[in-house]
Protein backbone atom coordinates (compact mmCIF):
# COMPACT_ATOMS: atom_id res chain seq x y z
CA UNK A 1 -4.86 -0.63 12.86
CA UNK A 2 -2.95 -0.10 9.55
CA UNK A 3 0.02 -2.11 9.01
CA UNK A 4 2.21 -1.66 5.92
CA UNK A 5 4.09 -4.01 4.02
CA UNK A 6 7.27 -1.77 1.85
CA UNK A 7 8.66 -4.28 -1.21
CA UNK A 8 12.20 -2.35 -1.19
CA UNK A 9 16.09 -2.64 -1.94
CA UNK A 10 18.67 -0.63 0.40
CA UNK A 11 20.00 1.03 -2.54
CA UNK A 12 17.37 1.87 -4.25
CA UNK A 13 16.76 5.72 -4.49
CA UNK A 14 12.87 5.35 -4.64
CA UNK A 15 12.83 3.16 -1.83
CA UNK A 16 15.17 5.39 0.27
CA UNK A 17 12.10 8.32 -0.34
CA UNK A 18 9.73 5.78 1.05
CA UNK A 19 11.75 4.47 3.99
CA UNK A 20 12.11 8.32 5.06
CA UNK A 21 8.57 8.91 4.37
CA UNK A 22 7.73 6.15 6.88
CA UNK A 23 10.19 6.80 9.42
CA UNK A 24 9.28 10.73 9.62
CA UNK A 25 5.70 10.09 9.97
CA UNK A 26 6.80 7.80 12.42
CA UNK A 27 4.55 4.50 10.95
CA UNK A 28 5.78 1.17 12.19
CA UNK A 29 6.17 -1.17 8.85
CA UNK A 30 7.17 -4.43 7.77
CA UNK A 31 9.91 -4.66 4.50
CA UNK A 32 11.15 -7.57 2.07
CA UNK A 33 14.26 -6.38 0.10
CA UNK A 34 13.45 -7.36 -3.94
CA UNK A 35 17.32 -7.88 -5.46
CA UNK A 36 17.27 -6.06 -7.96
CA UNK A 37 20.93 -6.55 -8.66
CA UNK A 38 21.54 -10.23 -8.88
CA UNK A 39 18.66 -11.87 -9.25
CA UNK A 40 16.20 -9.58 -10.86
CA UNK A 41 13.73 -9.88 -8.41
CA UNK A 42 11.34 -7.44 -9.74
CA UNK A 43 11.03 -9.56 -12.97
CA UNK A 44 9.43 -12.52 -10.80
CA UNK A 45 6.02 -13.39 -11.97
CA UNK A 46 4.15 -13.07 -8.96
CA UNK A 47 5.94 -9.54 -8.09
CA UNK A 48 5.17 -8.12 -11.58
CA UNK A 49 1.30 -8.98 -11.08
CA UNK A 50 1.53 -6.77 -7.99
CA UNK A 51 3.83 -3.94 -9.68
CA UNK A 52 3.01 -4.26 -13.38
CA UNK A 53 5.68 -2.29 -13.98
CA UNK A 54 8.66 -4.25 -12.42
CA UNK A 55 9.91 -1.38 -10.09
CA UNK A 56 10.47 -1.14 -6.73
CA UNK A 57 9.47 0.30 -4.74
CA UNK A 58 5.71 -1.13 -3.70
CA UNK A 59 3.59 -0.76 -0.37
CA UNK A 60 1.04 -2.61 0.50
CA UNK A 61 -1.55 -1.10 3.15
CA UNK A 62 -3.40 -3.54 4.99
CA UNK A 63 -6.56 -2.32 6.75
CA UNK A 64 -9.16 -5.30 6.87
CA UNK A 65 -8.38 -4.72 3.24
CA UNK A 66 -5.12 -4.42 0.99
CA UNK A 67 -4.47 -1.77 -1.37
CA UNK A 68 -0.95 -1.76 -3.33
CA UNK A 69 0.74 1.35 -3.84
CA UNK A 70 3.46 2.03 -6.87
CA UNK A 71 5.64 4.76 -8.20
CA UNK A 72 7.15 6.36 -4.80
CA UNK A 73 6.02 10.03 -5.91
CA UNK A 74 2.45 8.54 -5.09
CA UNK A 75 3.48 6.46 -2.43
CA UNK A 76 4.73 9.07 -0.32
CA UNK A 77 1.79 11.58 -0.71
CA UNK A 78 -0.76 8.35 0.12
CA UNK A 79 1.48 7.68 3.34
CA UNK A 80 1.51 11.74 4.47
CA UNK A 81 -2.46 11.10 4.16
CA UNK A 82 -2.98 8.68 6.57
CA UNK A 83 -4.71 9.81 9.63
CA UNK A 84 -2.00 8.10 12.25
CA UNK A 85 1.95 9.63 12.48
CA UNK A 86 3.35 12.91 12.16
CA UNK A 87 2.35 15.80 10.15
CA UNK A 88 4.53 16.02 6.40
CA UNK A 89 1.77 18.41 4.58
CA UNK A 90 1.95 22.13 5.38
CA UNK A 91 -0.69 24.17 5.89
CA UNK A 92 -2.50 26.61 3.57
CA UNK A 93 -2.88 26.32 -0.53
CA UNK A 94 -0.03 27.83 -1.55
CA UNK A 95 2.20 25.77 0.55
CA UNK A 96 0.78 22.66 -1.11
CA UNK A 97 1.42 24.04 -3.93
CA UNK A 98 4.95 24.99 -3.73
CA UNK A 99 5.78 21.57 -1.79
CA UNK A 100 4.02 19.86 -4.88
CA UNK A 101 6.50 22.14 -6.64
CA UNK A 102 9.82 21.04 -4.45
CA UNK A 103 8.66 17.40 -5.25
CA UNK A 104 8.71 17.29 -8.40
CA UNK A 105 11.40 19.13 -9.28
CA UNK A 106 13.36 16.69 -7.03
CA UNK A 107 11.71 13.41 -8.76
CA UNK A 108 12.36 14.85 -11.96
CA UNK A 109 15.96 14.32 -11.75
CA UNK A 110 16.91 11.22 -13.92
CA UNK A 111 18.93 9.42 -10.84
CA UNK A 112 18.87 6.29 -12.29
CA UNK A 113 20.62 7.72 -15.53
CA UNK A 114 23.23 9.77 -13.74
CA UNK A 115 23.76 6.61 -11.22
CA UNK A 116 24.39 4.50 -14.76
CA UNK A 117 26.28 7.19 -16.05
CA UNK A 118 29.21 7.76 -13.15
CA UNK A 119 29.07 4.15 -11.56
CA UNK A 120 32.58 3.15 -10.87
CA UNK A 121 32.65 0.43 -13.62
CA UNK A 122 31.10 0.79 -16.44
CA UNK A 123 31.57 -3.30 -17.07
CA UNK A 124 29.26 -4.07 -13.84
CA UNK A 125 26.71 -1.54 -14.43
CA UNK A 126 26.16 -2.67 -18.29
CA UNK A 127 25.84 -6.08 -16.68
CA UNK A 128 23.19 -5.73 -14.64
CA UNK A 129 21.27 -4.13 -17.42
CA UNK A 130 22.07 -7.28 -20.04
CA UNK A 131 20.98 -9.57 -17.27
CA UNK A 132 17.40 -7.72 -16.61
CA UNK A 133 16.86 -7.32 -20.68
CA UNK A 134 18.04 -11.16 -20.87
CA UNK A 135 15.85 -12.33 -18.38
CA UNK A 136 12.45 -9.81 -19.36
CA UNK A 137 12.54 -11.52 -22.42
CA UNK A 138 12.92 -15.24 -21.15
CA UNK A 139 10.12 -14.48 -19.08
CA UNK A 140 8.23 -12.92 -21.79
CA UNK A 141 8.19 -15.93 -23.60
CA UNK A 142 7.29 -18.20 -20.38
CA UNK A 143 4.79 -16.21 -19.56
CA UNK A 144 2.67 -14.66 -22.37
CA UNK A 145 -0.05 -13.46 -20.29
CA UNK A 146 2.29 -10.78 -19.18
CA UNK A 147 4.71 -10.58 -22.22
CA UNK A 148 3.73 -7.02 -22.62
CA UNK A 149 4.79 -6.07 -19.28
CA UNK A 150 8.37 -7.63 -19.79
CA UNK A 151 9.06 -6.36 -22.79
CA UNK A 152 8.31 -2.90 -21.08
CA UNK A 153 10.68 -3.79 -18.66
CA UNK A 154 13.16 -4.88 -21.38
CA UNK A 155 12.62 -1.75 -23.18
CA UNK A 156 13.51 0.44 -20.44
CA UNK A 157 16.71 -1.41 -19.38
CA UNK A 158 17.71 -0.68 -23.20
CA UNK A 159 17.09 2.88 -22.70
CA UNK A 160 19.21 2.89 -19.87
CA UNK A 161 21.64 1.38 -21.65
CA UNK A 162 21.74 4.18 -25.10
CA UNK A 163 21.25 6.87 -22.57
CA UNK A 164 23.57 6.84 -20.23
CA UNK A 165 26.35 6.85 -22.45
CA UNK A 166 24.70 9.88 -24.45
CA UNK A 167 26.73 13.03 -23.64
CA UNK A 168 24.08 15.18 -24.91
CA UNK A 169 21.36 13.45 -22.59
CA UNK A 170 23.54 13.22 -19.33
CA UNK A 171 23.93 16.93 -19.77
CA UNK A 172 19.89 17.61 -20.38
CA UNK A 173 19.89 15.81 -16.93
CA UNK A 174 22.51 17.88 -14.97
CA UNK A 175 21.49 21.30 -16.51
CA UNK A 176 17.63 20.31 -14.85
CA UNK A 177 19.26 19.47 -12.04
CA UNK A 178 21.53 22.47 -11.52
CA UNK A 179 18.09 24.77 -12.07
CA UNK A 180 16.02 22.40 -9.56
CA UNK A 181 18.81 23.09 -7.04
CA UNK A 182 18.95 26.48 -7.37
CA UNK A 183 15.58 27.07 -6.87
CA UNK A 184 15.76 24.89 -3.87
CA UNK A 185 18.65 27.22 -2.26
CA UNK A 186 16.52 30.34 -2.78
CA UNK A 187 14.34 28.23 -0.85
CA UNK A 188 16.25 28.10 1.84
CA UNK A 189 17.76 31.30 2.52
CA UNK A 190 16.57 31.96 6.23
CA UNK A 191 14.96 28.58 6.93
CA UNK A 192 15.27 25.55 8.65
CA UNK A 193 13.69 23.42 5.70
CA UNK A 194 12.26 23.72 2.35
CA UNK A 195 9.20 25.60 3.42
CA UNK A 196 10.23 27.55 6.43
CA UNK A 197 10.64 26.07 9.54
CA UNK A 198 8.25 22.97 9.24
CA UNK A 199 9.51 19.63 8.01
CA UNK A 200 7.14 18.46 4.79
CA UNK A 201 7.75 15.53 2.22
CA UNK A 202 9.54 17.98 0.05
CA UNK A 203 12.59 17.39 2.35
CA UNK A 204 11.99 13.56 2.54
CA UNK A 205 12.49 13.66 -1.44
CA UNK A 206 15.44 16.20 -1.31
CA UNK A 207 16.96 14.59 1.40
CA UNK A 208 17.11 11.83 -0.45
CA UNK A 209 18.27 13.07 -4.04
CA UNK A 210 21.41 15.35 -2.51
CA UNK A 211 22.32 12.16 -0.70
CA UNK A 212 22.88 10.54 -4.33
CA UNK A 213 24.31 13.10 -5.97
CA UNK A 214 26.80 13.43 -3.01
CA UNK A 215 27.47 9.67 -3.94
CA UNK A 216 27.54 10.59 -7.90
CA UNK A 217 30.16 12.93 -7.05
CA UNK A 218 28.58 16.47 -7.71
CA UNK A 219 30.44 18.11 -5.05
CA UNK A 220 30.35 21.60 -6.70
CA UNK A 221 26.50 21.41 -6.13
CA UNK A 222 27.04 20.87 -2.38
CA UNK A 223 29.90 23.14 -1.78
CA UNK A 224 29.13 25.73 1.07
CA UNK A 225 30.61 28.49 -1.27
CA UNK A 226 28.44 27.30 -4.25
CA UNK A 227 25.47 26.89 -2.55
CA UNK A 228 25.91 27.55 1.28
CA UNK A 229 21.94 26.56 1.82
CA UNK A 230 22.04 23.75 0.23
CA UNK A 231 25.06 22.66 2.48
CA UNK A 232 24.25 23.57 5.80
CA UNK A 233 20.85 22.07 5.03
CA UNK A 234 22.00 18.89 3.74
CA UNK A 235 24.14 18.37 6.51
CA UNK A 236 20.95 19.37 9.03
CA UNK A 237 19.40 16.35 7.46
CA UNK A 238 22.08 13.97 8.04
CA UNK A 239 22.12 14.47 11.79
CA UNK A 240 18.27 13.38 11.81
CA UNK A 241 17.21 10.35 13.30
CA UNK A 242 15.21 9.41 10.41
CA UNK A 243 18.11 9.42 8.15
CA UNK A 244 20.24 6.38 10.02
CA UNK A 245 16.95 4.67 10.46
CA UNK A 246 15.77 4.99 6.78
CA UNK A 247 19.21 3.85 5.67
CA UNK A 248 19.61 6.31 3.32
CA UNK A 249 22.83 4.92 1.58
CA UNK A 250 26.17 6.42 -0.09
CA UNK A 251 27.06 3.20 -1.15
CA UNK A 252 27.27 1.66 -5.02
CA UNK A 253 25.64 -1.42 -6.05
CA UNK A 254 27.99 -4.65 -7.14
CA UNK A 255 31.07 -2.24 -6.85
């Protein structure tokens, strides 16, 4: 029997896509919340040998062996493979294709930027990033045999921190964005879910992503006379089961 072992935080977009993933196939799993806000949990040693990129989320699959999972895009196609659960792949080709299609569009919406970008104070959010670049490097220097992997991880939270006050950027992001949802309504038009009336990962992930840009404060984007489909559907997927149990959040960090 496979038992899986999800290395999440409730806020956490990519672990919200997981969670969902999980709870529609309908897997029974065990979770440890990583702080990522406080404490910088993904920075600890041993956690950084198992994610080597100091993200969350990670999944660990235990059948008489282990194998660890990263970067949710993966994680979520390797739990739709797994023989036990529900059906999340459609069938046919060219419905692969265009839920390969729906996915990434969806993951390649900078949510992390947009979430820096619009949090309610600026102060807290800038924070958190100076405490993960202060303590990447610290650790860097404690622990040399993975000093390249923290100053990654330092790296990026400096990113974070020149992007998301970059008008130019944030507006790269939301014109993608705008695009990826209109294809998604045109999706729509006359179905229940992304690709007609059978529930696939690509509405785990855009599930998922409208639920934190409703939180960013896009409203326009999920206005019924902007983009009825998108709406009604969003709505649908609030009133799942899966979406209580998944805790997929509205909520900021450290407000």
């Amino acid at each position: 029997m496979t038992s899986l072992m999800l290395y999440h935080h409730p806020l956490s977009v990519c672990s919200m896509k997981v969670r969902l993933a999980l709870e529609e196939k309908g897997l029974a799993w065990s979770g440890r919340v990583i702080d990522i806000i406080r404490k910088q949990e993904q920075l600890d040693p041993w956690y950084l040998k198992l994610n080597p990129q100091g993200v969350i989320p990670t999944v660990e699959i235990r059948n008489g062996t282990t194998k660890v999972l990263t970067d949710s895009a993966y994680i979520i196609r390797s739990i739709a493979s797994l023989s036990e659960g529900n059906n999340l792949i459609p069938s046919g080709e060219s419905n692969c294709q265009l839920m390969d299609k729906l996915i990434n569009l969806a993951d390649g919406i900078d949510l992390q930027i947009l979430s820096y970008s619009r949090h309610p104070s600026m102060e807290k959010s800038e924070k958190i990033l100076n405490s993960r670049i202060t303590k990447a490097l610290l650790m860097a220097d404690k622990y040399p045999e993975l000093k390249d992997n923290y100053i990654f991880c330092a790296d990026r939270s400096e990113n974070s921190k020149v992007f998301r006050v970059d008008s130019k950027h944030i507006e790269k992001v939301e014109q993608y964005a705008l695009e990826a949802i209109s294809f998604s309504e045109k999706q729509l038009e006359g179905n229940q879910f992304l690709l007609g009336n059978v529930y696939t990962l690509a509405d785990v992930i855009w599930t998922v992503v409208l639920s934190r840009l409703d939180l960013l404060g896009y409203s326009k984007w999920l206005d019924k006379d902007n983009f009825p489909e998108i709406s009604s559907y969003y709505l649908r997927m609030q009133h799942r089961k899966s979406y209580t149990l998944a805790q997929i959040q509205n909520e900021w960090w450290d407000k």
